[in-house]
Protein backbone atom coordinates (compact mmCIF):
# COMPACT_ATOMS: atom_id res chain seq x y z
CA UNK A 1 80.56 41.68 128.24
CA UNK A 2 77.52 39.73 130.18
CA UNK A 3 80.03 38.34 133.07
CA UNK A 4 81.61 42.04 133.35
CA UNK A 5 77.99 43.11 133.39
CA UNK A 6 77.20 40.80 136.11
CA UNK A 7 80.97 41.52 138.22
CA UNK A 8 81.23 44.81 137.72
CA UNK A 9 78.18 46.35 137.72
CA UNK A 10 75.45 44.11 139.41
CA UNK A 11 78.31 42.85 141.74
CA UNK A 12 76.80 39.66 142.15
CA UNK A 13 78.61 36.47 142.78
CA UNK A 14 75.71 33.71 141.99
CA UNK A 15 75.09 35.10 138.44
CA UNK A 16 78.38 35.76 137.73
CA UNK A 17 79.49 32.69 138.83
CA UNK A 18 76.34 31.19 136.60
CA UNK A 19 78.07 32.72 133.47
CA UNK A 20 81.33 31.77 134.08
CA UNK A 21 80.60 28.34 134.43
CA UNK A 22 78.64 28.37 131.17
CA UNK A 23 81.99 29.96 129.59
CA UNK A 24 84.20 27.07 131.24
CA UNK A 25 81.75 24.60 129.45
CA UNK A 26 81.35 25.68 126.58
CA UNK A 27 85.08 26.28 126.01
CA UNK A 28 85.48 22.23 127.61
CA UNK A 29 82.52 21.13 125.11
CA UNK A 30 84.41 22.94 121.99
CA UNK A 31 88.52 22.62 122.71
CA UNK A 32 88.65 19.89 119.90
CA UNK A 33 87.54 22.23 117.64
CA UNK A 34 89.31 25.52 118.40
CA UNK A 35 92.92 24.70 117.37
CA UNK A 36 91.48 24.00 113.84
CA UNK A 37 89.07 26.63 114.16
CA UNK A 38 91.45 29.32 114.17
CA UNK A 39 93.16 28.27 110.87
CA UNK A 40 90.05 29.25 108.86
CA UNK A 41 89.69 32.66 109.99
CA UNK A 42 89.69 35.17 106.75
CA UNK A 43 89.42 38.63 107.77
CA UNK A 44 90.16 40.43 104.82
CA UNK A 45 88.47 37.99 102.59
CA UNK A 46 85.32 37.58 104.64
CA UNK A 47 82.70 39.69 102.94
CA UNK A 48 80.87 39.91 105.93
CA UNK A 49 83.47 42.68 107.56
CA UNK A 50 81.75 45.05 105.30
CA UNK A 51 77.81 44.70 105.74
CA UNK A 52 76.97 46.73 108.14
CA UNK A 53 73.07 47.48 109.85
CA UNK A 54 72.76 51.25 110.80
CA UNK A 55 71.31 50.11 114.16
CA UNK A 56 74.60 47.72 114.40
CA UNK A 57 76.69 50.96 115.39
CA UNK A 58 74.41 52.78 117.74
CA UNK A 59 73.73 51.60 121.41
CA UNK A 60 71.62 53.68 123.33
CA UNK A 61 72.80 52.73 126.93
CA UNK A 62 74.47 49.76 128.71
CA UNK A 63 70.97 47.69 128.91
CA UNK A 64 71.47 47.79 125.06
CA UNK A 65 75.04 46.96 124.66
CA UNK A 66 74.21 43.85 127.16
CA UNK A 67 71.50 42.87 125.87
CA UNK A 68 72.79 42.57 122.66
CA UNK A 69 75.88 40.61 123.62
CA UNK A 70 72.88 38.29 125.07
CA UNK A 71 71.37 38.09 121.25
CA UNK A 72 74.60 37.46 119.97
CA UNK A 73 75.47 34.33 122.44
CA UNK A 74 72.40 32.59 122.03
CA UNK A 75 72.58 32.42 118.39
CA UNK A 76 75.87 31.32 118.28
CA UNK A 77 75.01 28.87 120.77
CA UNK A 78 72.22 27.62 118.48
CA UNK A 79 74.44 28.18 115.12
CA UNK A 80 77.66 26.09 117.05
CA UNK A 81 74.69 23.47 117.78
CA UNK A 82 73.16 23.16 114.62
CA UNK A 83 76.62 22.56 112.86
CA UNK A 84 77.95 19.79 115.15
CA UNK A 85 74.72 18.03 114.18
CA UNK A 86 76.64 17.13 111.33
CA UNK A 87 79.52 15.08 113.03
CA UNK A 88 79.39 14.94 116.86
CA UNK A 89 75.28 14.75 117.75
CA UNK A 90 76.95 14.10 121.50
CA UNK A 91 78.06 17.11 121.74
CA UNK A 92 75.88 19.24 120.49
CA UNK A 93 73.23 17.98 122.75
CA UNK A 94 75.69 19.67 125.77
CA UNK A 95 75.52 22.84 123.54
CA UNK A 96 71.76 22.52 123.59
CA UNK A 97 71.97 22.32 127.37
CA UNK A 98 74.47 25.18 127.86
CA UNK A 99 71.98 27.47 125.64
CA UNK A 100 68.73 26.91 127.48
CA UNK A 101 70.94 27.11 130.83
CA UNK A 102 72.14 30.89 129.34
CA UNK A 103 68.24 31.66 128.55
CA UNK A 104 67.33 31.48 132.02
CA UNK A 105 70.63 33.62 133.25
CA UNK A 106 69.43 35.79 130.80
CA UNK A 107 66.01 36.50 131.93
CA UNK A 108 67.93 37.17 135.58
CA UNK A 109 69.69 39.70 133.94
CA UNK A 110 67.16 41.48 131.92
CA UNK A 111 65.43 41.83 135.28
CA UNK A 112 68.16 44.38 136.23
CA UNK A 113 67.73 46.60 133.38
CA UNK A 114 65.69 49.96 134.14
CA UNK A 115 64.14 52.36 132.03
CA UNK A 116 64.68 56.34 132.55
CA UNK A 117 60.84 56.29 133.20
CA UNK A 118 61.69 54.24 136.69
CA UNK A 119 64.05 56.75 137.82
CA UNK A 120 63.31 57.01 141.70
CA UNK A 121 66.53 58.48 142.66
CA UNK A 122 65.27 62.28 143.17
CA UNK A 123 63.53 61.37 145.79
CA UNK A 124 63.91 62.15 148.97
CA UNK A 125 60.88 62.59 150.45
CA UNK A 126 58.34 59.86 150.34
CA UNK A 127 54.48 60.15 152.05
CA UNK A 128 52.48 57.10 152.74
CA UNK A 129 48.95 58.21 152.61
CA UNK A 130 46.53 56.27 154.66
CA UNK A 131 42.85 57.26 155.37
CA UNK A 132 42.33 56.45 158.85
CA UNK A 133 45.45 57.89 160.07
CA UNK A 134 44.70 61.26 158.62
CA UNK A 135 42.99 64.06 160.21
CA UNK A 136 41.16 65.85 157.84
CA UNK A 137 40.09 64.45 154.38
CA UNK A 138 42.59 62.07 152.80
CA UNK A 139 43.05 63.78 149.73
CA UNK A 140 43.46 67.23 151.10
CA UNK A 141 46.40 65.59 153.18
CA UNK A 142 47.72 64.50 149.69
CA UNK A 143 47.65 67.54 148.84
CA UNK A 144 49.04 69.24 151.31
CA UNK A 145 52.21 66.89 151.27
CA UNK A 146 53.12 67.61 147.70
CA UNK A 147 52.81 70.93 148.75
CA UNK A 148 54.76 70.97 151.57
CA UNK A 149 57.35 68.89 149.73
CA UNK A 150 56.51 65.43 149.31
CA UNK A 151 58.28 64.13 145.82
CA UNK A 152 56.71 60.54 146.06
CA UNK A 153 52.95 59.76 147.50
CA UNK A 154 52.12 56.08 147.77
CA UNK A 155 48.27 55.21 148.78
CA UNK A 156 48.62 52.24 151.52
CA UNK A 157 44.61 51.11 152.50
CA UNK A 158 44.90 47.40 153.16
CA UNK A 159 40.74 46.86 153.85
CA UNK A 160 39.71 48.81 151.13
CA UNK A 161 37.19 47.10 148.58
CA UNK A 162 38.93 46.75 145.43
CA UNK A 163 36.04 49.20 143.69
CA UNK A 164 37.09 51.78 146.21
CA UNK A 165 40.48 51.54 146.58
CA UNK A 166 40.49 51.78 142.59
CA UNK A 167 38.59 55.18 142.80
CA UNK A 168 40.79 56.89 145.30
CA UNK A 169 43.53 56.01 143.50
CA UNK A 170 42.96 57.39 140.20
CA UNK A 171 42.07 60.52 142.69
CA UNK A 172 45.80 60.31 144.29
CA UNK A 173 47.48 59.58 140.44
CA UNK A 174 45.41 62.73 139.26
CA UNK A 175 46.76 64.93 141.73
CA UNK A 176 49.73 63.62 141.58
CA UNK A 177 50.21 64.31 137.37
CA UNK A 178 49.27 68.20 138.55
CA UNK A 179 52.04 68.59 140.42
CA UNK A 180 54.90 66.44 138.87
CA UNK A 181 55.27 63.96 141.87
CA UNK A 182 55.41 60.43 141.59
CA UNK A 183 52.64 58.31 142.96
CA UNK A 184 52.84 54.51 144.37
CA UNK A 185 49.98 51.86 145.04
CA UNK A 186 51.12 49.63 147.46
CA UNK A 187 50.34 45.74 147.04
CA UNK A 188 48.19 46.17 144.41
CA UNK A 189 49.71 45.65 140.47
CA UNK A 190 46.17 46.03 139.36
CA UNK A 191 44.54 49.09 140.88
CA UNK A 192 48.68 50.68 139.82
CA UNK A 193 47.51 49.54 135.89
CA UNK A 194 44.26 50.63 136.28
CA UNK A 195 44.68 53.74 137.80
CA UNK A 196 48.02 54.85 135.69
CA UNK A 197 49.96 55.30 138.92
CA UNK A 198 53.98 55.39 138.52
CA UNK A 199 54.04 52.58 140.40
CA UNK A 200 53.58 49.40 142.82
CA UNK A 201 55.12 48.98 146.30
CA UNK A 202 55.13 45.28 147.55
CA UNK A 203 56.58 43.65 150.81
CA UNK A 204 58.08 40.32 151.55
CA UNK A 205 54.79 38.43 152.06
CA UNK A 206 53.13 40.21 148.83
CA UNK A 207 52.85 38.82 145.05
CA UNK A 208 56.80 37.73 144.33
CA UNK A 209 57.94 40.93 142.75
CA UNK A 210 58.96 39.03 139.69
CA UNK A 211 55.46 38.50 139.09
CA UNK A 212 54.30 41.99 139.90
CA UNK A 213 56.82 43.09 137.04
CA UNK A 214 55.06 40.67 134.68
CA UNK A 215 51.68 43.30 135.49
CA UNK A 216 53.04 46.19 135.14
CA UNK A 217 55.74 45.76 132.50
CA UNK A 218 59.01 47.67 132.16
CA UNK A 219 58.02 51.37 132.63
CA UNK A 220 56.52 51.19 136.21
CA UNK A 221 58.15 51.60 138.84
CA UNK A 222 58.66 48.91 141.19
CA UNK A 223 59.25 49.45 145.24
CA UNK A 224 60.30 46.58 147.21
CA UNK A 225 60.56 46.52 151.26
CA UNK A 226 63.22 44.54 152.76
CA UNK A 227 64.78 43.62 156.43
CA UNK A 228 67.82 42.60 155.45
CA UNK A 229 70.86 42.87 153.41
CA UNK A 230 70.02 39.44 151.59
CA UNK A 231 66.47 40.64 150.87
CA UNK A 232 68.62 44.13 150.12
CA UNK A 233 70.60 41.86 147.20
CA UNK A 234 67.75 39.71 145.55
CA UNK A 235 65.31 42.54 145.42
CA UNK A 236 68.47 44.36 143.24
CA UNK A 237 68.33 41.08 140.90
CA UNK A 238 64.75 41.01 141.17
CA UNK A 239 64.22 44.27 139.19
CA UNK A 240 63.69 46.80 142.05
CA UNK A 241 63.61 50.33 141.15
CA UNK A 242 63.83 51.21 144.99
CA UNK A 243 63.95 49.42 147.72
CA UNK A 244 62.26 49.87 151.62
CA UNK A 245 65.14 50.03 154.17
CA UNK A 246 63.37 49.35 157.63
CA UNK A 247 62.02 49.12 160.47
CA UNK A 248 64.58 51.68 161.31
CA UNK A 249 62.70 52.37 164.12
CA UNK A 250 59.50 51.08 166.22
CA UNK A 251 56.58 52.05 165.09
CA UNK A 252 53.05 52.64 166.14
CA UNK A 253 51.27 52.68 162.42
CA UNK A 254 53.03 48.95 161.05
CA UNK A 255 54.64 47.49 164.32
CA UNK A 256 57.18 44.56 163.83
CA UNK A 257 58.61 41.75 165.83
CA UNK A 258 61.54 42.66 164.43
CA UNK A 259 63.91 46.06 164.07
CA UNK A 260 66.78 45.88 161.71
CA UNK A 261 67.30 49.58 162.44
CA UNK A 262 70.06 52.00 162.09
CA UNK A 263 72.49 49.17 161.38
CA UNK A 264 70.88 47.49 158.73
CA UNK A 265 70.47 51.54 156.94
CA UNK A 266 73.79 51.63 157.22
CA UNK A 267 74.73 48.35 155.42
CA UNK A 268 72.55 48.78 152.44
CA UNK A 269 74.32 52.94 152.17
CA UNK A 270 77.44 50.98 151.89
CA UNK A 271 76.52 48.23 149.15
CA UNK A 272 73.34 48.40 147.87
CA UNK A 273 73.09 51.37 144.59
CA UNK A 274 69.43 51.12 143.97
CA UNK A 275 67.84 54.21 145.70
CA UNK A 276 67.24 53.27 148.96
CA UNK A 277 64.17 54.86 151.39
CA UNK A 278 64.29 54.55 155.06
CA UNK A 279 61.18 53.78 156.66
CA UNK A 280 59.21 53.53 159.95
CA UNK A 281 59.25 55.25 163.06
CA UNK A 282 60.66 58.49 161.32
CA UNK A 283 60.30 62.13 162.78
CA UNK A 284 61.91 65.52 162.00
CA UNK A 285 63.31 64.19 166.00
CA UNK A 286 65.43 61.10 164.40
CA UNK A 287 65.49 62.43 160.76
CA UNK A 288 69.02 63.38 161.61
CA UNK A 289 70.14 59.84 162.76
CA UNK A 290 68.96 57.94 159.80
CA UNK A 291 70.49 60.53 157.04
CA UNK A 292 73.98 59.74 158.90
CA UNK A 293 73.78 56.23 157.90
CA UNK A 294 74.03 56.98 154.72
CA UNK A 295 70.58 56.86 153.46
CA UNK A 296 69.42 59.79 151.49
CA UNK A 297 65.80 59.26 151.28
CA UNK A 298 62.88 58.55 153.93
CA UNK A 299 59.37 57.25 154.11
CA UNK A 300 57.09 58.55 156.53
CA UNK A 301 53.24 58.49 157.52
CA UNK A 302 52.13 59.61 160.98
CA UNK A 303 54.89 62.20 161.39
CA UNK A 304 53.12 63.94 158.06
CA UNK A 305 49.79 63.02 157.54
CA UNK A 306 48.60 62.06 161.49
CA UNK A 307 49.73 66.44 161.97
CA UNK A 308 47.16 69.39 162.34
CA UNK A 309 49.22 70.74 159.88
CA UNK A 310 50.98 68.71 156.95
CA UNK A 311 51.80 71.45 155.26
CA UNK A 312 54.27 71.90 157.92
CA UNK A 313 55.04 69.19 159.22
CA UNK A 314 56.03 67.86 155.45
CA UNK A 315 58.06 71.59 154.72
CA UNK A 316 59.88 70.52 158.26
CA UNK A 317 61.32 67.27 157.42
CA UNK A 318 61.93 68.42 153.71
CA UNK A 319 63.86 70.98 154.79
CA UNK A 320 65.93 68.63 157.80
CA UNK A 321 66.60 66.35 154.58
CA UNK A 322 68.01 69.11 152.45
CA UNK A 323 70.33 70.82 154.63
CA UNK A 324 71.90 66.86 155.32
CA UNK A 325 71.95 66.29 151.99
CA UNK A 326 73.87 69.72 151.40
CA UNK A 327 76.08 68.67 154.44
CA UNK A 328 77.02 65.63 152.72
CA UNK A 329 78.17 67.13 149.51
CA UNK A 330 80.33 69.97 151.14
């Protein structure tokens, strides 16, 4: 079940390969015994066939049913160990081995499990909100997004003091609750605890998003920009609820030495199944070319919150995304 989880579902080689190999050993470690073993199978006289837990029959969703095939390894890893004390300390030293190997593969794995609460797949349109580039009071901008459409509002202020930055958010998270949208801190774990936001966003050069799960735990979200399909695939195994797709185009508010673009979009709408938000450089002008890749989601700041009118502007591109998305489905 754990190496179909990691084939089939997480379709990734490295930790699938990881498990195998731990099968191949363990089966190398224990052929002496397996001939024999089979001999003292006793189904029918086994009285454990007919204790049953209540929770034993139930599993909730696939997280459960892998995690506990996970349980179930390690102890009888440590119960296969423990008996070849007896007669062959040799090799139950390699079982040792093979068991805190599988501890750490499983860790990797329970990375990739996600809660219902981190569900960032309805939406579509996602509103960066950043003080200086708005031009009327920040919050009224918020505001006016959500109303005009916005389904995600993350608060991006990188010189902010900590004290401030703290206040405005539980300002954006409060607004946000009102209207049933999700709200995002970017870089910042801490203010996202503090303020009860539905989330962190970090980039490349931020805390390791391993660590930034360790903060906020297994019901907030966590956002995670990449550049490239290889940052596309770790962030995946690194417990992303969504990941940044970009820069799809240049941009005047974050520019970049760099521009994966359109190309890149396309790769991670092929391969990639975490939601997956475009980002930089977006307008209702180019909105059309980056929902062809393949991407059904976008991430914009000037084009909303740098406009006389957000309201507008955000009802606009909200609209340009619908219709594509109702194109796509017919």
């Amino acid at each position: 079940m754990i190496e179909d989880y990691t084939r089939f579902v997480l379709d990734d080689q490295a930790t699938c390969s990881a498990v195998k190999q731990l099968r191949h050993e363990l089966s190398e470690a224990t052929c002496g015994l397996a001939h024999d073993a089979i001999l003292h199978r006793d189904t029918p006289g086994d009285v454990g066939t007919a204790t049953k837990a209540t929770a034993e029959m139930s599993r909730d969703d696939l997280a459960h049913v892998v995690i506990a095939s996970s349980k179930r390894l390690g102890e009888a890893l440590r119960t296969i160990e423990e008996y070849l004390k007896i007669d062959d300390p040799p090799t139950a030293s390699r079982i040792e081995s093979l068991r805190y190997r599988f501890y750490t593969v499983e860790q990797q794995i329970a990375q990739t499990f996600r809660s219902p609460s981190r569900d960032f797949a309805s939406v579509r349109l996602y509103v960066l909100i950043t003080e200086s580039l708005c031009k009327r009071a920040w919050l009224q901008v918020a505001e006016q997004a959500i109303q005009g459409g916005a389904d995600a509002l993350q608060m991006r202020e990188k010189s902010l003091e900590s004290g401030e930055f703290l206040r405005r958010a539980r300002q954006l998270v409060d607004l946000c609750k009102q209207h049933h949208v999700k709200s995002i801190i970017n870089d910042r774990p801490d203010i996202a605890m503090l303020s009860d936001a539905g989330g962190v966003h970090v980039g490349q050069d931020d805390l390791p998003s391993r660590q930034v799960r360790k903060i906020i735990g297994q019901n907030k979200i966590l956002g995670i920009s990449t550049h490239s399909i290889e940052q596309a695939r770790q962030a995946v195994l690194d417990g992303a609820d969504y990941i940044g797709v970009g820069p799809v185009f240049k941009s005047n508010t974050k520019p970049r030495d760099f521009l994966p673009g359109l190309d890149y979009a396309r790769q991670v709408a092929r391969e990639i199944k975490l939601p997956a938000i475009a980002i930089a450089g977006i307008t209702a002008e180019n909105v059309d070319e980056v929902m062809a890749s393949g991407i059904k989601a976008i991430a914009v700041s000037s084009a909303v919150i740098g406009r006389g009118d957000v309201h507008a502007a955000t009802e606009l591109l909200k609209k340009k995304l619908n219709r594509e998305g109702t194109k796509a489905r017919s």
